[in-house]
Protein backbone atom coordinates (compact mmCIF):
# COMPACT_ATOMS: atom_id res chain seq x y z
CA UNK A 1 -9.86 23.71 -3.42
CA UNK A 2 -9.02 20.72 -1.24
CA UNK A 3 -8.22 21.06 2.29
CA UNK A 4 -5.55 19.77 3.82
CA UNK A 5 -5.52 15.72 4.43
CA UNK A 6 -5.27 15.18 8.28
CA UNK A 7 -4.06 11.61 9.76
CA UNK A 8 -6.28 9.26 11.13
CA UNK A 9 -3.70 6.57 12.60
CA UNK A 10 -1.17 6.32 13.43
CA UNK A 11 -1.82 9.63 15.54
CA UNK A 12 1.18 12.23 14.72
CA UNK A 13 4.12 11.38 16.36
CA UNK A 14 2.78 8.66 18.33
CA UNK A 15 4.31 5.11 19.05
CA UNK A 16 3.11 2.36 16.93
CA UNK A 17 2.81 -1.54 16.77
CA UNK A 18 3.23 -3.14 13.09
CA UNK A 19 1.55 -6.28 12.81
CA UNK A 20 3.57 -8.42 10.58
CA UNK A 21 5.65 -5.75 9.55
CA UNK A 22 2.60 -3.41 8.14
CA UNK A 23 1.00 -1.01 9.07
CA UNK A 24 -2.21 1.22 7.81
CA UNK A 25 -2.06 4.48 6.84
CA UNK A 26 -5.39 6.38 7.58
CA UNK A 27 -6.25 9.76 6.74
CA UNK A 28 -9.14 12.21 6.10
CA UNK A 29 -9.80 15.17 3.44
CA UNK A 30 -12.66 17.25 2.50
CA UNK A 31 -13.11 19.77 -0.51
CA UNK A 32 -15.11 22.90 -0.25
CA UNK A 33 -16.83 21.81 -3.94
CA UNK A 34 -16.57 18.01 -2.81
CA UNK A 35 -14.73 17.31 -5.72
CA UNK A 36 -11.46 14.96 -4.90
CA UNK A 37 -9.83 13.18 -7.15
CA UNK A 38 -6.92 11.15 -5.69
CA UNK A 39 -4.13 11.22 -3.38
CA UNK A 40 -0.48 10.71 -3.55
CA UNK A 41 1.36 9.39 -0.30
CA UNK A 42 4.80 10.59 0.37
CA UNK A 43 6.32 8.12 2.91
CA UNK A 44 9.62 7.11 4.43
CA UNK A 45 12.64 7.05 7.03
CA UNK A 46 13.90 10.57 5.76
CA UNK A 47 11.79 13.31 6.50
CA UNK A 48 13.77 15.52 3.53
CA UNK A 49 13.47 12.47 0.72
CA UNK A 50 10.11 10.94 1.18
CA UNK A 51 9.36 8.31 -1.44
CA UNK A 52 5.99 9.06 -3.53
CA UNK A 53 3.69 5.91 -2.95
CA UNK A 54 1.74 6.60 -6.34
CA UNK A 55 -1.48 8.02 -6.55
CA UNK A 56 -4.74 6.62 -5.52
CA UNK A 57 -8.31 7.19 -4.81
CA UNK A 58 -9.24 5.64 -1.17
CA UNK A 59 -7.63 7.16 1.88
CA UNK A 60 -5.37 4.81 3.30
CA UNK A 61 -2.94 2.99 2.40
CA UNK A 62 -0.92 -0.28 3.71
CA UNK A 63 3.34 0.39 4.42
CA UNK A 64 5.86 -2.08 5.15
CA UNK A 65 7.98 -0.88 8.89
CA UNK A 66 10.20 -2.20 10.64
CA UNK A 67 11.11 -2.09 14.69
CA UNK A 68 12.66 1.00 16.10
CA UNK A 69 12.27 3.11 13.11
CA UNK A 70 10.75 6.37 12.82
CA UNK A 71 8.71 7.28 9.85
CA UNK A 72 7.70 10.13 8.33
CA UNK A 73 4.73 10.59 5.62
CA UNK A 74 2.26 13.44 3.89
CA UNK A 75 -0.88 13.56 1.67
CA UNK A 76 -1.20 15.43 -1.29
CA UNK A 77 -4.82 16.18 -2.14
CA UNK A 78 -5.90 16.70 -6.04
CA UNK A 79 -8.92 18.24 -7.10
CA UNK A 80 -11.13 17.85 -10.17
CA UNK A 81 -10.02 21.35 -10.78
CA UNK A 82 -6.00 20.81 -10.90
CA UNK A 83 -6.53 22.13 -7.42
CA UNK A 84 -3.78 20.61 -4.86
CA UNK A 85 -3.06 20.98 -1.07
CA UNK A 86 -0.32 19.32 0.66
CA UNK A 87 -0.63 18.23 4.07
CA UNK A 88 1.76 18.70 7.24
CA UNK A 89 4.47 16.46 7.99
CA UNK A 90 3.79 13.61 10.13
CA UNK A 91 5.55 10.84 12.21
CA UNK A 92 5.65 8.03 14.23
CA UNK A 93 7.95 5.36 15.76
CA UNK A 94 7.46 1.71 15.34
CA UNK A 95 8.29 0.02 18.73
């Protein structure tokens, strides 16, 4: 069973500089049986409708911000097994 996925950078609810209007999500999970599959990013403005980014295999992922903005955004972790965990909620502001 996956842990849950813990973020790299930006640091939870920390202030942030996008370069050209991106910015890299970064984040970290491990698996008792070391068996991860993929990930699917939730990500967006509202904290109660965050927008599913797909699923992928690497852990990070680029966004498109904007200035003054806070963001929200959360990992789901799949297992070989079916197995999921979902992680907390994170934020940050773009200044």
């Amino acid at each position: 069973m996956p842990f849950s996925a813990e973020a790299i950078t930006p640091e939870n609810n920390s202030i942030f500089t996008a370069i050209s209007g991106k910015i890299t999500l970064n984040w970290e999970a491990t698996d008792i049986d070391n068996d991860i599959k993929d990930y699917e990013v939730f990500f967006g403005v509202n904290k109660e409708e965050l927008e599913s980014k797909g699923v992928q295999s690497d852990y990070n992922i680029e966004v498109d911000v904007v200035s003054g903005f806070t963001y929200y955004w959360m990992i789901k972790t799949n297992d070989e097994n079916n197995n999921t965990s979902t992680s907390e909620l994170f934020s940050f502001t773009i200044n």
